[in-house]
Protein backbone atom coordinates (compact mmCIF):
# COMPACT_ATOMS: atom_id res chain seq x y z
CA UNK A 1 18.57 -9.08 34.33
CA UNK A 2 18.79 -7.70 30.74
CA UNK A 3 22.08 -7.92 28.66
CA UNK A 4 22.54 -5.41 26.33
CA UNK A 5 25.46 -5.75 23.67
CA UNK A 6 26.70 -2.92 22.18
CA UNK A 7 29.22 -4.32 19.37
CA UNK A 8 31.03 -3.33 15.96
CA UNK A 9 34.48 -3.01 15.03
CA UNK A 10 37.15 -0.81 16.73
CA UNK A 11 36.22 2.59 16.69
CA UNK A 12 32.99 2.10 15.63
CA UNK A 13 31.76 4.08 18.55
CA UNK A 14 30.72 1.25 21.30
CA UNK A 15 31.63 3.30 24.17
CA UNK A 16 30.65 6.35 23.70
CA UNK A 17 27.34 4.77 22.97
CA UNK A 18 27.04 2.71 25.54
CA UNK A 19 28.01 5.49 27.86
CA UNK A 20 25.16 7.35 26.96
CA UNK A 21 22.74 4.64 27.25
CA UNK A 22 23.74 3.93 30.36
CA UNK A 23 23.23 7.44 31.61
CA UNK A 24 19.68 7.34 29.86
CA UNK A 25 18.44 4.55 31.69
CA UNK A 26 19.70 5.90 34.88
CA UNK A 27 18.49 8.94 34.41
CA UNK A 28 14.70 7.38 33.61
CA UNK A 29 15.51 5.95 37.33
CA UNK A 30 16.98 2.13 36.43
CA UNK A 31 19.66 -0.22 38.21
CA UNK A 32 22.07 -0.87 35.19
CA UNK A 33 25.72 -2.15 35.12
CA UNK A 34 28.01 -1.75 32.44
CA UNK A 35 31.16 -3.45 31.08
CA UNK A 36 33.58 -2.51 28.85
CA UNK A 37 35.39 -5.32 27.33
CA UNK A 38 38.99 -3.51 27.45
CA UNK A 39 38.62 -2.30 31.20
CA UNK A 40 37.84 -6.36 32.14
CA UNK A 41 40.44 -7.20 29.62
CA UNK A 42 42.96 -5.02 31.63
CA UNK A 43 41.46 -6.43 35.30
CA UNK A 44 41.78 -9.76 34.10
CA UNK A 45 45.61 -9.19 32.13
CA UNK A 46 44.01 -11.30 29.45
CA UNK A 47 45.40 -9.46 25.73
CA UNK A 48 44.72 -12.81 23.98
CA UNK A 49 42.60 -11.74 20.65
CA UNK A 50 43.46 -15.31 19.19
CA UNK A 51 39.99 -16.94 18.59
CA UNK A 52 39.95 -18.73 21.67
CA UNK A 53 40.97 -15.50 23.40
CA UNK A 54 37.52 -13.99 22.35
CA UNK A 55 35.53 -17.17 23.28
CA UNK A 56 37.08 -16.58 26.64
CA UNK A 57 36.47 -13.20 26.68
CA UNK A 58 32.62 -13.70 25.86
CA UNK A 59 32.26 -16.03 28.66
CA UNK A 60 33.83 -13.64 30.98
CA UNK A 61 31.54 -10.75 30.35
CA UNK A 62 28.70 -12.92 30.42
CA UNK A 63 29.56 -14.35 34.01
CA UNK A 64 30.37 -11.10 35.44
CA UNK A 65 27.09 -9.36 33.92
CA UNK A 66 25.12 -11.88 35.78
CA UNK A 67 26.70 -11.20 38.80
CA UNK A 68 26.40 -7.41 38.51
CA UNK A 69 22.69 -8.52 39.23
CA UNK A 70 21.50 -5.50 37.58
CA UNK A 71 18.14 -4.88 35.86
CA UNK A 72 20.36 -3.61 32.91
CA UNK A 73 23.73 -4.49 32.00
CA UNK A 74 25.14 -3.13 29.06
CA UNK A 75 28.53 -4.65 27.59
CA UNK A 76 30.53 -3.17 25.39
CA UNK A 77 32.68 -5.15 23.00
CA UNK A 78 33.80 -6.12 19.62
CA UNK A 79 32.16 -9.72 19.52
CA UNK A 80 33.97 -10.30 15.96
CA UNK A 81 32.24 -13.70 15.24
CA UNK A 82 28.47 -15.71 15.76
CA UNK A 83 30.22 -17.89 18.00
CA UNK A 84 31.12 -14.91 20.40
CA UNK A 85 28.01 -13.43 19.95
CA UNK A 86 26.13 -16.42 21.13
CA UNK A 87 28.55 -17.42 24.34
CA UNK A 88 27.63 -13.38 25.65
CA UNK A 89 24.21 -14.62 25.04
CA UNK A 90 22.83 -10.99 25.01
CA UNK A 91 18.92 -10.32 25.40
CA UNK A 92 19.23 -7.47 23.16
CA UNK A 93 21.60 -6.15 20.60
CA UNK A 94 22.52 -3.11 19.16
CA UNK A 95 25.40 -3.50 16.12
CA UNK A 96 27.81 -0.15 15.72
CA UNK A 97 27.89 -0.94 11.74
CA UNK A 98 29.25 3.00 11.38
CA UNK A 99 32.83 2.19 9.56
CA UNK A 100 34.22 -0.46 7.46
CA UNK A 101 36.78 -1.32 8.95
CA UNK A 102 38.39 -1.03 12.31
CA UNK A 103 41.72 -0.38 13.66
CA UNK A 104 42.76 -3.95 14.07
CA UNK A 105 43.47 -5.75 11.07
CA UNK A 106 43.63 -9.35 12.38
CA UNK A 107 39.72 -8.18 13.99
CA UNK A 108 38.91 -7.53 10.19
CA UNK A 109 39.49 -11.09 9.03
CA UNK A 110 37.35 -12.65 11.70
CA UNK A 111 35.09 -9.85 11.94
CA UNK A 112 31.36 -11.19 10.69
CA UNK A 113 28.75 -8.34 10.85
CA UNK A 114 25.27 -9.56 11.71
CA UNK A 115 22.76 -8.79 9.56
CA UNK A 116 21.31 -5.70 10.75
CA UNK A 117 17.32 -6.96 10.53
CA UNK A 118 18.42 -10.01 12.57
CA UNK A 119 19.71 -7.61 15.41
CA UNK A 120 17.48 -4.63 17.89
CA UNK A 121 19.18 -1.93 16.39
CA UNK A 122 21.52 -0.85 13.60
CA UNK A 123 23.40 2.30 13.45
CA UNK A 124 25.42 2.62 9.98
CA UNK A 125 26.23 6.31 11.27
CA UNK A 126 27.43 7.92 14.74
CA UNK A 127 23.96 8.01 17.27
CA UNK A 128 22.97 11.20 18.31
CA UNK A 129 21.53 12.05 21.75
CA UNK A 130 18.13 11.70 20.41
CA UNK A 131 19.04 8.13 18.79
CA UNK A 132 19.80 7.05 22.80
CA UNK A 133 16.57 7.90 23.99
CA UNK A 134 14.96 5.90 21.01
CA UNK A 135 17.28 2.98 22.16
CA UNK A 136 16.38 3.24 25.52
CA UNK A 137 12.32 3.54 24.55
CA UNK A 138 12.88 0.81 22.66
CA UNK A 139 14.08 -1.16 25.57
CA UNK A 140 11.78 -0.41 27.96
CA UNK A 141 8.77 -1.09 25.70
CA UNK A 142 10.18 -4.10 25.02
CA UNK A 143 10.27 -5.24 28.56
């Protein structure tokens, strides 16, 4: 089982991305699950954002993506801090770095953007269709 993160501020674009790269790698004929951090938020009634609340949250995501049991499972969520980052414990990263700021502004204080050579992929504008299928190369070469 892979994890994939797909993280950045609010409205960065996390979903749609990770939307698409989960249809990619289905379509190249992959198992892959995929979470989205406000659907479990919603299943779980858990709307803490304090600091703790994320920790929690990280955890979470990275229980349930191991027991997806999937070859792929791509999360998608804000993961505002290191600490976050390394509770989800993803296996590879890709960092939505495509606004400034998001919608959220107590996100914005804790919000620590990773270095984008220290992650798998940085987009600093909106992926097109042809920037998934590099992702998902990337990923399978990299098996």
């Amino acid at each position: 089982m892979n994890i994939i993160l797909v993280m950045g501020q609010a409205g960065s674009g996390k979903t749609t991305f990770a939307e698409k790269l989960v249809d990619e790698l289905i379509f190249r004929g992959y198992p892959v699950g995929w979470l989205n951090a406000d659907d479990i938020r919603k299943e779980f009634d858990d709307w803490d954002f304090s600091l703790e609340g994320r920790y929690r949250a990280a955890s979470r995501m990275r229980d349930l993506a191991v027991e997806l049991d999937q070859e792929f499972v791509v999360v998608d969520m804000i993961c505002p801090t290191k600490e976050t980052r390394v509770l989800l414990d993803a296996d590879f990263v890709v960092f939505m770095n495509t606004i400034k700021e998001g919608r959220f502004e107590d996100t914005n204080k804790m919000f620590e953007s990773p270095p984008c050579d220290l992650v798998d992929v940085c987009f600093e504008t909106y992926p097109e269709q042809e920037d998934v299928e590099c992702v998902a190369d990337k990923l399978l070469t990299w098996l």
